[in-house]
N, C-alpha and C. Protein backbone atom coordinates (compact mmCIF):
# COMPACT_ATOMS: atom_id res chain seq x y z
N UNK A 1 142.88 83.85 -71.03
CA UNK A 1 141.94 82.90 -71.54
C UNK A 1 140.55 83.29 -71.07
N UNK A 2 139.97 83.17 -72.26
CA UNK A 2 138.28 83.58 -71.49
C UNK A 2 137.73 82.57 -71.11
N UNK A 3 137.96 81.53 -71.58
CA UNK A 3 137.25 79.92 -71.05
C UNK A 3 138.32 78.97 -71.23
N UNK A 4 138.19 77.66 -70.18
CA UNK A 4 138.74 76.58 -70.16
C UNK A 4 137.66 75.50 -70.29
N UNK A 5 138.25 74.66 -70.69
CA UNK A 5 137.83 73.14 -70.69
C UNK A 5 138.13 72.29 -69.63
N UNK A 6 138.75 71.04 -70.53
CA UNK A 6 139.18 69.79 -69.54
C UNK A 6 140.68 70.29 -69.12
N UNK A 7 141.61 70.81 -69.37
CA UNK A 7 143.00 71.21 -68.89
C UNK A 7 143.83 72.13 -69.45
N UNK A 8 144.55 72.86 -68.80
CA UNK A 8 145.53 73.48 -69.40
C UNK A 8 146.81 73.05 -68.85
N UNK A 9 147.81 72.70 -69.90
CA UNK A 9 149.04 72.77 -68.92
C UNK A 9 150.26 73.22 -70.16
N UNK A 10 150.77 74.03 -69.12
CA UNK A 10 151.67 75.24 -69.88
C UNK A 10 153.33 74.93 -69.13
N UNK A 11 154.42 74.56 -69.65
CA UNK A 11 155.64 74.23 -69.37
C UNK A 11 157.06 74.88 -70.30
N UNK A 12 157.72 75.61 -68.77
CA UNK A 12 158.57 77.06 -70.11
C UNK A 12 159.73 77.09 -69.26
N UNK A 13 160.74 77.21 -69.63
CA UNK A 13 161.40 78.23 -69.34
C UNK A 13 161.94 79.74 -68.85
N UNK A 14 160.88 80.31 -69.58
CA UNK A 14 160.84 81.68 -69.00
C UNK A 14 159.74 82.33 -67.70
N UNK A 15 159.48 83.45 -68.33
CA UNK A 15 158.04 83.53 -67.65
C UNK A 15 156.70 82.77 -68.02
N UNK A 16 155.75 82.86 -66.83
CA UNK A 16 154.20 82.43 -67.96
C UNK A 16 153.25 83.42 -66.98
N UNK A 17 152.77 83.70 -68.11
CA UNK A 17 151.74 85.03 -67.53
C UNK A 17 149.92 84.32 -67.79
N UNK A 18 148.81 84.28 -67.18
CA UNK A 18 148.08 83.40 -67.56
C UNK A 18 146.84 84.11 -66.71
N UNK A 19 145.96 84.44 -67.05
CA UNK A 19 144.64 84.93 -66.85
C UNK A 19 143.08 83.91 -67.00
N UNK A 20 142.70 84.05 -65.98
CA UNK A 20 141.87 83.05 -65.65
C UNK A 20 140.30 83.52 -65.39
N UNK A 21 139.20 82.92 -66.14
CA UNK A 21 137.89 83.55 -65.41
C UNK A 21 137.73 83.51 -63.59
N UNK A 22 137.50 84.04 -63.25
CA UNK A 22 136.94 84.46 -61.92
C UNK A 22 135.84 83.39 -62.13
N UNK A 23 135.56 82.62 -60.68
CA UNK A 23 134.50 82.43 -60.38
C UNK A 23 134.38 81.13 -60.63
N UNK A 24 135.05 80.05 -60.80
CA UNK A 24 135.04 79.21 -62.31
C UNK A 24 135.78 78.13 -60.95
N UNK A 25 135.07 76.89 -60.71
CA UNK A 25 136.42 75.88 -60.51
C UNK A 25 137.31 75.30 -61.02
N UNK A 26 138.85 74.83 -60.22
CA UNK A 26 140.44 74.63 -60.99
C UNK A 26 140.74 73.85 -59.90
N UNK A 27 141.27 72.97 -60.61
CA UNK A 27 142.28 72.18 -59.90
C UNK A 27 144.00 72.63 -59.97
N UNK A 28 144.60 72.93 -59.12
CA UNK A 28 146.02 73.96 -59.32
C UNK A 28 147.04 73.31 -59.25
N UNK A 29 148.12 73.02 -59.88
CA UNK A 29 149.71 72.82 -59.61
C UNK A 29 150.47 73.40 -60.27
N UNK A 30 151.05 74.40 -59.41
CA UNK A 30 151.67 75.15 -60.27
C UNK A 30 153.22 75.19 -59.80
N UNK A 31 153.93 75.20 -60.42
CA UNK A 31 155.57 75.32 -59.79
C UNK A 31 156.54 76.25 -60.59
N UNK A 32 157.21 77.38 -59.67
CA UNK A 32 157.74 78.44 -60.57
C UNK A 32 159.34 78.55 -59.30
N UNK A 33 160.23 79.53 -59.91
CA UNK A 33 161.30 80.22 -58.85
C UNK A 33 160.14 81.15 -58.12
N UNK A 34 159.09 81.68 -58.68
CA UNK A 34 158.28 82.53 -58.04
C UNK A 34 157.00 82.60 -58.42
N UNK A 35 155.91 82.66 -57.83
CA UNK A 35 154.68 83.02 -57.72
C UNK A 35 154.14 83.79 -57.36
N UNK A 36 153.59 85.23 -58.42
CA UNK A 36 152.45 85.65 -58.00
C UNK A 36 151.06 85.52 -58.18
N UNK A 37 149.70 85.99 -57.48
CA UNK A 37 148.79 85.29 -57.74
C UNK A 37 147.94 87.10 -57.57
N UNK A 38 146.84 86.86 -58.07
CA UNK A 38 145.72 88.06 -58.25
C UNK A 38 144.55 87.81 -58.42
N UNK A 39 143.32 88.18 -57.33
CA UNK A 39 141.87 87.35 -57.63
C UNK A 39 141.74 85.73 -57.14
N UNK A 40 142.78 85.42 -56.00
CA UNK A 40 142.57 83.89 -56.06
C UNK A 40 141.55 84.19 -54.66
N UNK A 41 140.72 83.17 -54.92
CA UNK A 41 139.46 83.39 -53.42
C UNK A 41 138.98 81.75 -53.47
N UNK A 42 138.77 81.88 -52.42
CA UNK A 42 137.87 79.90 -52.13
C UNK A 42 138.85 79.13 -52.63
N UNK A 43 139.93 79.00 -52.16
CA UNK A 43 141.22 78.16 -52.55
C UNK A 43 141.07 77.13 -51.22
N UNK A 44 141.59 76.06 -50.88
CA UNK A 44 141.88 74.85 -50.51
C UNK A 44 143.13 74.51 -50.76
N UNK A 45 144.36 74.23 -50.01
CA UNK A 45 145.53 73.38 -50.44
C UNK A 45 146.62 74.32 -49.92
N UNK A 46 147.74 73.97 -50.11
CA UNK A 46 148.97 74.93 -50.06
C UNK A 46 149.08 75.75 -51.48
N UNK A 47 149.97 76.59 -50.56
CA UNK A 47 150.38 77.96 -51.18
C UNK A 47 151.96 77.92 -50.29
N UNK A 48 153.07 77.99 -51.41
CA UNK A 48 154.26 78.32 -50.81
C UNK A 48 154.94 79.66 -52.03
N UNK A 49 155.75 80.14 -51.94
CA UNK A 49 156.20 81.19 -53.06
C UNK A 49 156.59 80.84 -54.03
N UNK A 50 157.20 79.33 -54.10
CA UNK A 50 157.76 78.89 -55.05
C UNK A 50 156.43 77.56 -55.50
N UNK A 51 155.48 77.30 -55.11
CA UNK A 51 154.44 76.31 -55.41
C UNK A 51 152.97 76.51 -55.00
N UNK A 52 152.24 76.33 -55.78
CA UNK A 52 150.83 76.43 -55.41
C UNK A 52 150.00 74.88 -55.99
N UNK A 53 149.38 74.02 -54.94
CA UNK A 53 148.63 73.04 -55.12
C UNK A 53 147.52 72.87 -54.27
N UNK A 54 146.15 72.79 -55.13
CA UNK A 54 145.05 72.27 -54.60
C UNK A 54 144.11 73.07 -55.02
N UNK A 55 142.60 73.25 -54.58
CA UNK A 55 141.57 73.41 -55.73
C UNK A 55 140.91 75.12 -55.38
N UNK A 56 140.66 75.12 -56.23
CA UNK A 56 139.60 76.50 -56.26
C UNK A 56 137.88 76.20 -56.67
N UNK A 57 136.96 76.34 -55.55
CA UNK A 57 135.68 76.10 -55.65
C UNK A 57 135.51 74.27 -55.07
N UNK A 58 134.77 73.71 -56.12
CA UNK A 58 134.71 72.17 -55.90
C UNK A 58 135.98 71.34 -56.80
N UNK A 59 136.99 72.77 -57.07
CA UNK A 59 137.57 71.74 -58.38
C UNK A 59 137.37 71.58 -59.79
N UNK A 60 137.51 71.34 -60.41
CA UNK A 60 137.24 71.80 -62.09
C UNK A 60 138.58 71.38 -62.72
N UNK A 61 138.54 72.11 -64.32
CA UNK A 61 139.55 72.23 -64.70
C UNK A 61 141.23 71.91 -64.15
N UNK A 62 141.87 71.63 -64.63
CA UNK A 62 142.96 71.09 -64.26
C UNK A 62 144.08 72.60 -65.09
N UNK A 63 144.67 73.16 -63.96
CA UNK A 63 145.45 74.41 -64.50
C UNK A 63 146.72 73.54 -64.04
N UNK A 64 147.93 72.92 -64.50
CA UNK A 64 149.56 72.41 -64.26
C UNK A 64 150.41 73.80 -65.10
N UNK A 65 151.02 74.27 -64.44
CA UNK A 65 151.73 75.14 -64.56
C UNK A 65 153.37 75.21 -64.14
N UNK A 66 154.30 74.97 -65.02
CA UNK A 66 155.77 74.92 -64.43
C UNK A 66 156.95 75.81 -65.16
N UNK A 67 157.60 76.67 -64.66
CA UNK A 67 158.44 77.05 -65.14
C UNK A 67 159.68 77.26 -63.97
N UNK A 68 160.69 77.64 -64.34
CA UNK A 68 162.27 77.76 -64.18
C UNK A 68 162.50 79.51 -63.15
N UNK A 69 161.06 80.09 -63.85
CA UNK A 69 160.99 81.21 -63.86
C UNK A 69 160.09 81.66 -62.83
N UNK A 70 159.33 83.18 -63.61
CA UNK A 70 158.01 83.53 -62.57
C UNK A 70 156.93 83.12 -63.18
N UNK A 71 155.63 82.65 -62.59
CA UNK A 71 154.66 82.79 -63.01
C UNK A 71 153.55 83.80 -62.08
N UNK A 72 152.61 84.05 -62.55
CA UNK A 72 151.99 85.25 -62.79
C UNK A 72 150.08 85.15 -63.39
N UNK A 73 149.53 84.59 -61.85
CA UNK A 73 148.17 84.07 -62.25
C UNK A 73 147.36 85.05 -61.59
N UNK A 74 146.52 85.73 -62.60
CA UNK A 74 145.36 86.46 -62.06
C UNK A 74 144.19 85.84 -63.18
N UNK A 75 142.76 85.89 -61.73
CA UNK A 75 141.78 85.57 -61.99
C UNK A 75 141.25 86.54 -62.05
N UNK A 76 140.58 86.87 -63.08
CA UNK A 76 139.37 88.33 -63.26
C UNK A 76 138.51 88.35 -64.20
């Protein structure tokens, strides 16, 4: 995604692969069997392998993210 708005929220089954501007504040909940992450900086909150919650910058956007599976967030 090259830009966000007021929210994204993405809910699967499989994988979710999801690309994010750099630089940009988010509000995060994300829940997967696994998490990787790429480009995350000025984060606030937990981080576990299987969950990521809380903000990037002052907060922004609302990223909810859940799958069964992996997800797969780089900011760039």
């Amino acid at each position: 995604m090259k830009s966000t708005d007021n929210h994204i929220i993405l809910s699967n089954t499989g994988n979710i692969n999801l690309t994010l501007p750099a630089g940009k504040s988010y509000n995060l909940k994300i829940t997967a069997f696994k998490i990787d992450t790429s480009g995350l900086k000025n984060f606030s909150g937990n981080i576990s392998a299987k969950s990521i919650e809380g903000t990037i910058g002052q907060g922004g956007t609302r990223i909810e993210l859940g799958t069964t599976h992996k997800v797969n967030l780089v900011f760039e």
